[in-house]
C-alpha atoms as a PDB file:
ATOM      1  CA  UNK A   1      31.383 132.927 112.961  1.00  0.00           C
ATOM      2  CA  UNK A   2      34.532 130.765 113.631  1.00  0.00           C
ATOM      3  CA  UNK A   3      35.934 131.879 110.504  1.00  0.00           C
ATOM      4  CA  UNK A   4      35.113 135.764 111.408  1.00  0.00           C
ATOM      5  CA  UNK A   5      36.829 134.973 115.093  1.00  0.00           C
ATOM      6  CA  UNK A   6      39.974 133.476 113.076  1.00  0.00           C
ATOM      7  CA  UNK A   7      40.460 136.804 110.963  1.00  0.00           C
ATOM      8  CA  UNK A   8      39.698 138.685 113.848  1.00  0.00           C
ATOM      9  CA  UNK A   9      42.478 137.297 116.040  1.00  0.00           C
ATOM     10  CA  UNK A  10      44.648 137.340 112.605  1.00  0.00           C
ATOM     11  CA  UNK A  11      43.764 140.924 112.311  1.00  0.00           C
ATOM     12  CA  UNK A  12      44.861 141.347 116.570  1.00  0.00           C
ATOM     13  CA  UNK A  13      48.190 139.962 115.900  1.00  0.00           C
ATOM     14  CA  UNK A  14      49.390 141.720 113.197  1.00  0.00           C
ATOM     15  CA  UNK A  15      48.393 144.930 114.923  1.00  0.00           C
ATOM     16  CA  UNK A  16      45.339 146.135 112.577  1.00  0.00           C
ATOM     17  CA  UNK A  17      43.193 146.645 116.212  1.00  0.00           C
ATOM     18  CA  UNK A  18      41.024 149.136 114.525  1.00  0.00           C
ATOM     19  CA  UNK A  19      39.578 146.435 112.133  1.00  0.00           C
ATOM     20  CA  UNK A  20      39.587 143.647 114.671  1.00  0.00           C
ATOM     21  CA  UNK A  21      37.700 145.953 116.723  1.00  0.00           C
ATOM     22  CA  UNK A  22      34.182 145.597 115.249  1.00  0.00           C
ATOM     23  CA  UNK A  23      34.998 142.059 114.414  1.00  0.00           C
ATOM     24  CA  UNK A  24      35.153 141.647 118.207  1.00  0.00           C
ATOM     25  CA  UNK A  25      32.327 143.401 119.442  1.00  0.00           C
ATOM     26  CA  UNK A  26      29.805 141.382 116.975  1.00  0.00           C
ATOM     27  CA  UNK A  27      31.424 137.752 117.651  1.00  0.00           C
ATOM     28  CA  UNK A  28      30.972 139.343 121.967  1.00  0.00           C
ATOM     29  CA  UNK A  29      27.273 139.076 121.322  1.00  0.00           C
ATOM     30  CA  UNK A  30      27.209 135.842 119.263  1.00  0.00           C
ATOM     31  CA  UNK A  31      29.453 133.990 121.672  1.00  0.00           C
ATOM     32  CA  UNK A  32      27.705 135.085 124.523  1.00  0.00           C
ATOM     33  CA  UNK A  33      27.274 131.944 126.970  1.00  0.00           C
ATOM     34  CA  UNK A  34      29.301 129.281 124.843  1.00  0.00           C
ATOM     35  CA  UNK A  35      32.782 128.314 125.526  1.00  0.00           C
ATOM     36  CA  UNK A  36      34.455 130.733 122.721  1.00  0.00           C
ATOM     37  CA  UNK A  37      32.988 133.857 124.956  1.00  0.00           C
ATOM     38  CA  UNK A  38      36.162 134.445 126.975  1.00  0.00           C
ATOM     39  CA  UNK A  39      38.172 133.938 124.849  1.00  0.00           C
ATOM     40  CA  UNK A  40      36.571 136.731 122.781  1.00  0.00           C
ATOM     41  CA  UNK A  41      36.292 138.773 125.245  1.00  0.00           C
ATOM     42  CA  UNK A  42      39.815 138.648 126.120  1.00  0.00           C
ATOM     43  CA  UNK A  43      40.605 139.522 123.245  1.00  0.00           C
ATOM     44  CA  UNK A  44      38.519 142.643 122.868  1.00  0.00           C
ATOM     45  CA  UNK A  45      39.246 143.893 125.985  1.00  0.00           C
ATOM     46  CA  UNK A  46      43.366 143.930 124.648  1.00  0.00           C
ATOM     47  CA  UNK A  47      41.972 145.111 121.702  1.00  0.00           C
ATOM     48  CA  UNK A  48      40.427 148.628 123.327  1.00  0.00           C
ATOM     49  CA  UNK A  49      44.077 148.784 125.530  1.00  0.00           C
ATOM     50  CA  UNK A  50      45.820 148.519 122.282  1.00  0.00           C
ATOM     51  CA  UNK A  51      44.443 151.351 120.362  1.00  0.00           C
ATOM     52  CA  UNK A  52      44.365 153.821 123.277  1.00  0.00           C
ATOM     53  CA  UNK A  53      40.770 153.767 124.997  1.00  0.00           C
ATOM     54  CA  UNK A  54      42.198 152.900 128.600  1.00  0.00           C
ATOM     55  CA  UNK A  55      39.081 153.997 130.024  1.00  0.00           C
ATOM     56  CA  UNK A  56      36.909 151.001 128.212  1.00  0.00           C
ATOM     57  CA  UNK A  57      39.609 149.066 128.354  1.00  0.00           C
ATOM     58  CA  UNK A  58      39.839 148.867 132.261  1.00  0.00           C
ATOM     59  CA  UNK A  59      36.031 148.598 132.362  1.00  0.00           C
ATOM     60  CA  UNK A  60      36.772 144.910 129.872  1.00  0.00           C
ATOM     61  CA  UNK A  61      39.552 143.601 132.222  1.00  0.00           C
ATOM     62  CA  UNK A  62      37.446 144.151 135.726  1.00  0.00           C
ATOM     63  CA  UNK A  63      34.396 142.714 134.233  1.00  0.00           C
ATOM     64  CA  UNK A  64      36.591 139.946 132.322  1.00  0.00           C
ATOM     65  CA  UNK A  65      37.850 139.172 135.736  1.00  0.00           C
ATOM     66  CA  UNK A  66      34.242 139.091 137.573  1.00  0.00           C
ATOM     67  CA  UNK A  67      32.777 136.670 134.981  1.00  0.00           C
ATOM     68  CA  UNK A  68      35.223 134.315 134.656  1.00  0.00           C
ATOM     69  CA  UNK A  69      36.999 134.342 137.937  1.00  0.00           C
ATOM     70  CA  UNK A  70      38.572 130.688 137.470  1.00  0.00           C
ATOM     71  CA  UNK A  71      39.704 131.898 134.048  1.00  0.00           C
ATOM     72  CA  UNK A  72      43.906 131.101 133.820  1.00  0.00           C
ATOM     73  CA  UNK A  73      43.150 134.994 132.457  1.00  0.00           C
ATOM     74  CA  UNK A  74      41.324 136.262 135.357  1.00  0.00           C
ATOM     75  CA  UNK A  75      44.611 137.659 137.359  1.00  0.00           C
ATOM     76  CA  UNK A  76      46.251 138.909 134.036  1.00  0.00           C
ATOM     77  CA  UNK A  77      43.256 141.428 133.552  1.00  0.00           C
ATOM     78  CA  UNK A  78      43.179 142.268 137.645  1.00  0.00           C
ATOM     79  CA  UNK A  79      46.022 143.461 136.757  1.00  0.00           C
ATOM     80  CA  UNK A  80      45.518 144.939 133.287  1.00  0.00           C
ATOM     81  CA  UNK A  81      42.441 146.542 134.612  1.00  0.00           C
ATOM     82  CA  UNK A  82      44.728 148.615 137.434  1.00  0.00           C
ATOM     83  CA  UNK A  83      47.310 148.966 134.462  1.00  0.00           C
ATOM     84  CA  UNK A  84      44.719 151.238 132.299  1.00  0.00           C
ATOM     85  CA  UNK A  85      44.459 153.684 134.933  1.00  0.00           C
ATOM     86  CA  UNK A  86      48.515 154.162 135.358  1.00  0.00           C
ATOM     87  CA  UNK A  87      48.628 154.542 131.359  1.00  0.00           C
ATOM     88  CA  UNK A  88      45.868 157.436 131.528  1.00  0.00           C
ATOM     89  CA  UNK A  89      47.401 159.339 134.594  1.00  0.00           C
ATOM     90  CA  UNK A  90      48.427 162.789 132.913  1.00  0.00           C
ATOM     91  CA  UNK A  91      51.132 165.073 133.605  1.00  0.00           C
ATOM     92  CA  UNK A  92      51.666 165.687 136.984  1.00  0.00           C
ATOM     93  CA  UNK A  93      50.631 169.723 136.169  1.00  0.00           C
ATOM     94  CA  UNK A  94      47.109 168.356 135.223  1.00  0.00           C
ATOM     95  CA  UNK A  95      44.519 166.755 137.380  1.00  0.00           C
ATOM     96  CA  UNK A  96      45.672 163.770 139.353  1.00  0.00           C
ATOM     97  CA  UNK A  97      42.215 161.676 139.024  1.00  0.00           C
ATOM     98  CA  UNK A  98      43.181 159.144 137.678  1.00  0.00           C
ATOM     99  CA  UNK A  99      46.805 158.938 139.384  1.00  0.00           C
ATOM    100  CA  UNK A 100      44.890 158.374 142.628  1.00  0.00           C
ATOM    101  CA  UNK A 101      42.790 155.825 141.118  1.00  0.00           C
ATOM    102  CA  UNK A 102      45.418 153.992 139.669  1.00  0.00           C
ATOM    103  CA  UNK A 103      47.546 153.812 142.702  1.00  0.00           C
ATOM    104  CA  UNK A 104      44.320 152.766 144.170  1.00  0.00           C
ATOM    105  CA  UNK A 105      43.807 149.996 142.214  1.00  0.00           C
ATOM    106  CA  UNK A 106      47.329 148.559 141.730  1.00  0.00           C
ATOM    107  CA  UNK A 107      46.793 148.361 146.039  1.00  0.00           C
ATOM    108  CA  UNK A 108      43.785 146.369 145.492  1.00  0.00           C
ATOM    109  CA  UNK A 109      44.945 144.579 143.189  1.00  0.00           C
ATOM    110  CA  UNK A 110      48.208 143.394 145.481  1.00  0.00           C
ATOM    111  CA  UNK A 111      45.863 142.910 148.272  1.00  0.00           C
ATOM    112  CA  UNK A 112      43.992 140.199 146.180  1.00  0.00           C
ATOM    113  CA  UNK A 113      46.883 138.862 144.972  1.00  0.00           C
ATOM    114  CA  UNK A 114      49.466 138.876 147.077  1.00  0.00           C
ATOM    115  CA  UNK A 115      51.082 135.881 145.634  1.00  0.00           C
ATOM    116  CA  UNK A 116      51.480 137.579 141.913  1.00  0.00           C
ATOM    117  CA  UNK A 117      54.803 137.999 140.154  1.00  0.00           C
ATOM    118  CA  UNK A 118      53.365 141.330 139.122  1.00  0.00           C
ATOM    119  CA  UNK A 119      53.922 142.354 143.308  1.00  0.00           C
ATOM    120  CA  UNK A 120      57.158 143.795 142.486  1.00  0.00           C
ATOM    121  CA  UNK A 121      56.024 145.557 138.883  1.00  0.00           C
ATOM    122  CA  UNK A 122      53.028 146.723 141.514  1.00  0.00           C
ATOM    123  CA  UNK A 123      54.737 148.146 143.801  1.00  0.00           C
ATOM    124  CA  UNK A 124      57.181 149.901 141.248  1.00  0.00           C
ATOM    125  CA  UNK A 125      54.395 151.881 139.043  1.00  0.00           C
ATOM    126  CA  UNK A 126      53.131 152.940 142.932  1.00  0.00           C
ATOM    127  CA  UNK A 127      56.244 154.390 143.434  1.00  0.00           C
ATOM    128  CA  UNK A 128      56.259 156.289 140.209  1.00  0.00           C
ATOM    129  CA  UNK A 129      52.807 157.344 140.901  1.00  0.00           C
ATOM    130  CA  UNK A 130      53.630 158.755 143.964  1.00  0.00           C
ATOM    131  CA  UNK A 131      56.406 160.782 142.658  1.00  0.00           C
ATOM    132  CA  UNK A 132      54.479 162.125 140.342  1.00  0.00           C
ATOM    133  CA  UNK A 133      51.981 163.140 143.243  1.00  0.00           C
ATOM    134  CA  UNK A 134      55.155 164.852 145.136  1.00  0.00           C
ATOM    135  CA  UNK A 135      55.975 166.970 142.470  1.00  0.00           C
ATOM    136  CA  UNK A 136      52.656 168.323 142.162  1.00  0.00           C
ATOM    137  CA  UNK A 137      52.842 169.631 145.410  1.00  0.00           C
ATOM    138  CA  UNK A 138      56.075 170.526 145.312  1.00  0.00           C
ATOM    139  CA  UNK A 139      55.476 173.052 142.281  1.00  0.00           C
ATOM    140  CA  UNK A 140      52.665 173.980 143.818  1.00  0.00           C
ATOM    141  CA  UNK A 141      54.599 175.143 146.894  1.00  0.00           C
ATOM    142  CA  UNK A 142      56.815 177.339 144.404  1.00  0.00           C
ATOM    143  CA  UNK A 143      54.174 178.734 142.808  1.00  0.00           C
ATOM    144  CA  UNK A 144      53.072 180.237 146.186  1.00  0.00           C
ATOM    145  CA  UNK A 145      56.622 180.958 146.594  1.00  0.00           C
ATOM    146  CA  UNK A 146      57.286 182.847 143.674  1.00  0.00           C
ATOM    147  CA  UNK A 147      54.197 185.074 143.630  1.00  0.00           C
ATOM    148  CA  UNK A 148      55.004 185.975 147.465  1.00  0.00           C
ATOM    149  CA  UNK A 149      52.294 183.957 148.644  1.00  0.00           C
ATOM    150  CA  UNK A 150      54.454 182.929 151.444  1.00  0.00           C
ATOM    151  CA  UNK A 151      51.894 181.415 154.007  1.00  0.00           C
ATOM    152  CA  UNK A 152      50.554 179.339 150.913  1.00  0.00           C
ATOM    153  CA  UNK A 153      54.050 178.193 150.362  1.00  0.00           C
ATOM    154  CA  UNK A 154      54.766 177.084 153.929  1.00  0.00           C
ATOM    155  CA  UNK A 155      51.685 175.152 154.153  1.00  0.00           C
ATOM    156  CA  UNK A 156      52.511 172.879 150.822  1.00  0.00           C
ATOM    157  CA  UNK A 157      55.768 172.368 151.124  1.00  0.00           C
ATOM    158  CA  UNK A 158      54.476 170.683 155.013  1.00  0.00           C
ATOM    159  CA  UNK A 159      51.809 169.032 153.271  1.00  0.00           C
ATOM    160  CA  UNK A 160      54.733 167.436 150.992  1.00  0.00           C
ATOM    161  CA  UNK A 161      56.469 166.116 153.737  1.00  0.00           C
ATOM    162  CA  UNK A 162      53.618 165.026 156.004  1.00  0.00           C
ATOM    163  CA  UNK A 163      52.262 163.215 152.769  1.00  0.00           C
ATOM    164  CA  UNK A 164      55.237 161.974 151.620  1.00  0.00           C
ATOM    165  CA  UNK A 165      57.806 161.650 154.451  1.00  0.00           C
ATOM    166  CA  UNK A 166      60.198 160.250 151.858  1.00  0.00           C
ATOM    167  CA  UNK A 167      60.321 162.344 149.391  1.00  0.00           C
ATOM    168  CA  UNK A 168      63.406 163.432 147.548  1.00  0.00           C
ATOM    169  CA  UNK A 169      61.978 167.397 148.529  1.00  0.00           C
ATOM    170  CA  UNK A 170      62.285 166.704 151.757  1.00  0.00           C
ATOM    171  CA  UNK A 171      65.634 168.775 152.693  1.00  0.00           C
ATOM    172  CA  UNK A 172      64.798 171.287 150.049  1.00  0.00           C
ATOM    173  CA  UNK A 173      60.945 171.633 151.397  1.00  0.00           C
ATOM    174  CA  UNK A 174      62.646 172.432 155.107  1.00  0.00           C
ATOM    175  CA  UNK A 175      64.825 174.752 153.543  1.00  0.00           C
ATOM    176  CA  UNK A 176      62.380 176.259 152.043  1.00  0.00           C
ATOM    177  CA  UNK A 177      60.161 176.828 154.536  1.00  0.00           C
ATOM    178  CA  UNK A 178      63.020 178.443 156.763  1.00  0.00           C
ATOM    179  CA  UNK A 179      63.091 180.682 153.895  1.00  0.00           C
ATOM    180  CA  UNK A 180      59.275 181.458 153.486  1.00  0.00           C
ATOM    181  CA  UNK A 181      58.729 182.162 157.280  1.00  0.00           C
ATOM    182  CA  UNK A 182      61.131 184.772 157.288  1.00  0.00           C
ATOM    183  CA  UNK A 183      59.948 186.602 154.282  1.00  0.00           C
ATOM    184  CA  UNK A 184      56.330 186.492 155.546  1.00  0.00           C
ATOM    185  CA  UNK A 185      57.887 187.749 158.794  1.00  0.00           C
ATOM    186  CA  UNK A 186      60.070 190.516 156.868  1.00  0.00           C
ATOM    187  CA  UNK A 187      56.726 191.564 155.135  1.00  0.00           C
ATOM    188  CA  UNK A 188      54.322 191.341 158.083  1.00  0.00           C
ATOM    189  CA  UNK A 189      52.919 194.313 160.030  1.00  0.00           C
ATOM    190  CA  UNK A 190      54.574 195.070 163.450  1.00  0.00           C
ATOM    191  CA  UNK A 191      51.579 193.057 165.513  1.00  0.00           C
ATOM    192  CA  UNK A 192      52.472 189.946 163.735  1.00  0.00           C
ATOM    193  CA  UNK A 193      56.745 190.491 164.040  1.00  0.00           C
ATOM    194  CA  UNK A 194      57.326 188.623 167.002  1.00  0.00           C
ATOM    195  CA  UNK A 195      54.847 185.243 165.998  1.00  0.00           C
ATOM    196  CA  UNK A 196      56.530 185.557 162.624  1.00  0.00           C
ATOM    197  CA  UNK A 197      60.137 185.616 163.638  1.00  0.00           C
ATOM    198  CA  UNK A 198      59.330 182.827 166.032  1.00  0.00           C
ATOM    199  CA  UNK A 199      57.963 180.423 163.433  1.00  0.00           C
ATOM    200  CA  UNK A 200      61.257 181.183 161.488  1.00  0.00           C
ATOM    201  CA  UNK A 201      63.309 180.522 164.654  1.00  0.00           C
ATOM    202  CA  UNK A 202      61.561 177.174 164.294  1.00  0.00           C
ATOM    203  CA  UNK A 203      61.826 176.319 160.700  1.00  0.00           C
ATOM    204  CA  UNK A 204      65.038 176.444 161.410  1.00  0.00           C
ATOM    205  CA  UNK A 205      65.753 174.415 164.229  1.00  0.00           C
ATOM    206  CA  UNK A 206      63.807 171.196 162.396  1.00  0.00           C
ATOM    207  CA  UNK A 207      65.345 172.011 159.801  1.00  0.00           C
ATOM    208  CA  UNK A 208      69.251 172.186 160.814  1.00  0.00           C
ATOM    209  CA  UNK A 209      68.037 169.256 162.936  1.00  0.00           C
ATOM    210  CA  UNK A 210      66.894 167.149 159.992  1.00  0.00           C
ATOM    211  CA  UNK A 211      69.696 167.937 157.726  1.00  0.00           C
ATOM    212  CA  UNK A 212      73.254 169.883 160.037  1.00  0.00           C
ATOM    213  CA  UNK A 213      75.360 169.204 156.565  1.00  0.00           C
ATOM    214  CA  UNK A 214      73.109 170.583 154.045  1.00  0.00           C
ATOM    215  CA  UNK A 215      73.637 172.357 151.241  1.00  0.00           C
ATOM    216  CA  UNK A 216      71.809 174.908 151.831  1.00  0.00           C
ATOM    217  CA  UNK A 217      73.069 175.117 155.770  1.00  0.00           C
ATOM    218  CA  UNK A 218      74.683 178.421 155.047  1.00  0.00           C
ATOM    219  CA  UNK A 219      71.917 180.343 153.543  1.00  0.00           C
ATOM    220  CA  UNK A 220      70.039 179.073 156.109  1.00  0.00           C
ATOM    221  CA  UNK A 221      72.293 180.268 158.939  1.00  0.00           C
ATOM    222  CA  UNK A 222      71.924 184.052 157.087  1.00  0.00           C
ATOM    223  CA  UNK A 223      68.183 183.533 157.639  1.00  0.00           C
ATOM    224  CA  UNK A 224      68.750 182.476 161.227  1.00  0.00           C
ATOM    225  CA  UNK A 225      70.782 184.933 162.402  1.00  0.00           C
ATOM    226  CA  UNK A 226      69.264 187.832 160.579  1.00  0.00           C
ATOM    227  CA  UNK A 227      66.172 186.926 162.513  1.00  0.00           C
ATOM    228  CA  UNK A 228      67.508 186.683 165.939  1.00  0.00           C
ATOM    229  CA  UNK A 229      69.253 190.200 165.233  1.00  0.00           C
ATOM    230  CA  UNK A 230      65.435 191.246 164.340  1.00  0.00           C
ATOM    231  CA  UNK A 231      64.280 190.574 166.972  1.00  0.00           C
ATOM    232  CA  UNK A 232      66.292 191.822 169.421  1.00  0.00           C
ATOM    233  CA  UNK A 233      66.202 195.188 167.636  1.00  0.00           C
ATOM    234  CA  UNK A 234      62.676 195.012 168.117  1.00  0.00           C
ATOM    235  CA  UNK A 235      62.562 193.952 172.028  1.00  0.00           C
ATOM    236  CA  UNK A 236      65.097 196.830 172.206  1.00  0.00           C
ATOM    237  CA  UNK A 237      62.495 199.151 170.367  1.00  0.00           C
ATOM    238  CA  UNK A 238      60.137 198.515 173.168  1.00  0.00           C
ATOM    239  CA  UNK A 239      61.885 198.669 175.641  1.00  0.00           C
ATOM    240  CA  UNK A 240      62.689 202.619 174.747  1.00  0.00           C
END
């Protein structure tokens, strides 16, 4: 069996994972309560990371870490274990799942270690998680947009900011909320005008508030002063 755990870590470092693999699992079950155990497992838990299976892979490194807590490993699979779950987090277009578990995990895993010199590598994939999160949303919010789903649109692009107050979307998102309210105003029956135009009135204002240079502070003014020439034609209207 020592010979077997030899070729199998000779196997591991030359990259041949898929023959190590087996080699692991069997010496996992021999080893089981000796010294050489974590060391094995170590091992095969790397072993399932490094041929793709992040799933098994994170289940190894948070079990590694609960069995042998005093390990010098223990803190390197904490870790590891969080890692799996950043690897497997799809394209933002796809389900987020396991983006919110990862950034989940890398959280807990700061919290327990708060004293790791993986803080700042932590904190880092978090942020790159997030964005990933933001534009989600944000594509969501022009998918509303661009099949005239307007009230849709208005209510994701506020999620993004509420959600994410940083965000890079955030001057665009105002923007294009401005813009939203007054084409669900322009396309609203006469009973909802007034409310409509209002709510654009007040896009607006938060968002020539937030952002008085923007880029887009001129098409913005067009929607602003279009609507305050709206409605005054219709106050005019009922007033004859």
């Amino acid at each position: 069996m020592d010979a077997k755990s030899e070729y199998a870590i000779k196997l591991y470092n030359r990259g041949d994972y898929f023959k190590a693999l087996p080699l692991f699992e069997e010496l996992i079950t021999v080893y089981r309560g000796t010294k050489k155990a974590e060391q094995t497992y170590y091992y095969y838990s790397y072993t399932n990371y490094r041929i793709g299976d992040y799933e098994t892979a994170a289940y190894d490194f948070e079990n590694f870490a609960k069995t042998y807590p005093n390990s010098e490993f223990a803190e390197e699979c904490a870790f590891m274990h969080a890692y799996c779950f950043y690897q497997s987090s799809p394209l933002y277009s796809l389900d987020q799942t396991n983006t919110y578990k990862a950034i989940n995990e890398l959280q807990l895993f700061a919290d327990r270690y708060p004293q790791s010199k993986k803080i700042e590598e932590c904190n880092k994939l978090i942020d790159q998680l997030r964005e990933k999160l933001e534009e989600k949303e944000f594509q969501y919010a022009e998918l509303y947009f661009n099949v005239a789903s307007y009230k849709s649109a208005i209510t994701t692009y506020k999620n993004l900011i509420n959600d994410f107050p940083t965000t890079k979307y955030r001057e665009e998102a105002l923007f294009k909320i401005v813009r939203s309210a007054y084409l669900l105003a322009e396309n609203s029956i006469e009973s909802k005008l007034m409310e409509r135009y209002g709510e654009t009135l007040i896009a607006y204002g938060e968002f020539n508030s937030a952002y008085p240079e923007s880029k887009y502070k001129n098409k913005a003014l067009d929607y602003f002063e279009t609507t305050k020439k709206r409605i005054e034609k219709f106050n005019k209207n009922q007033i004859q």
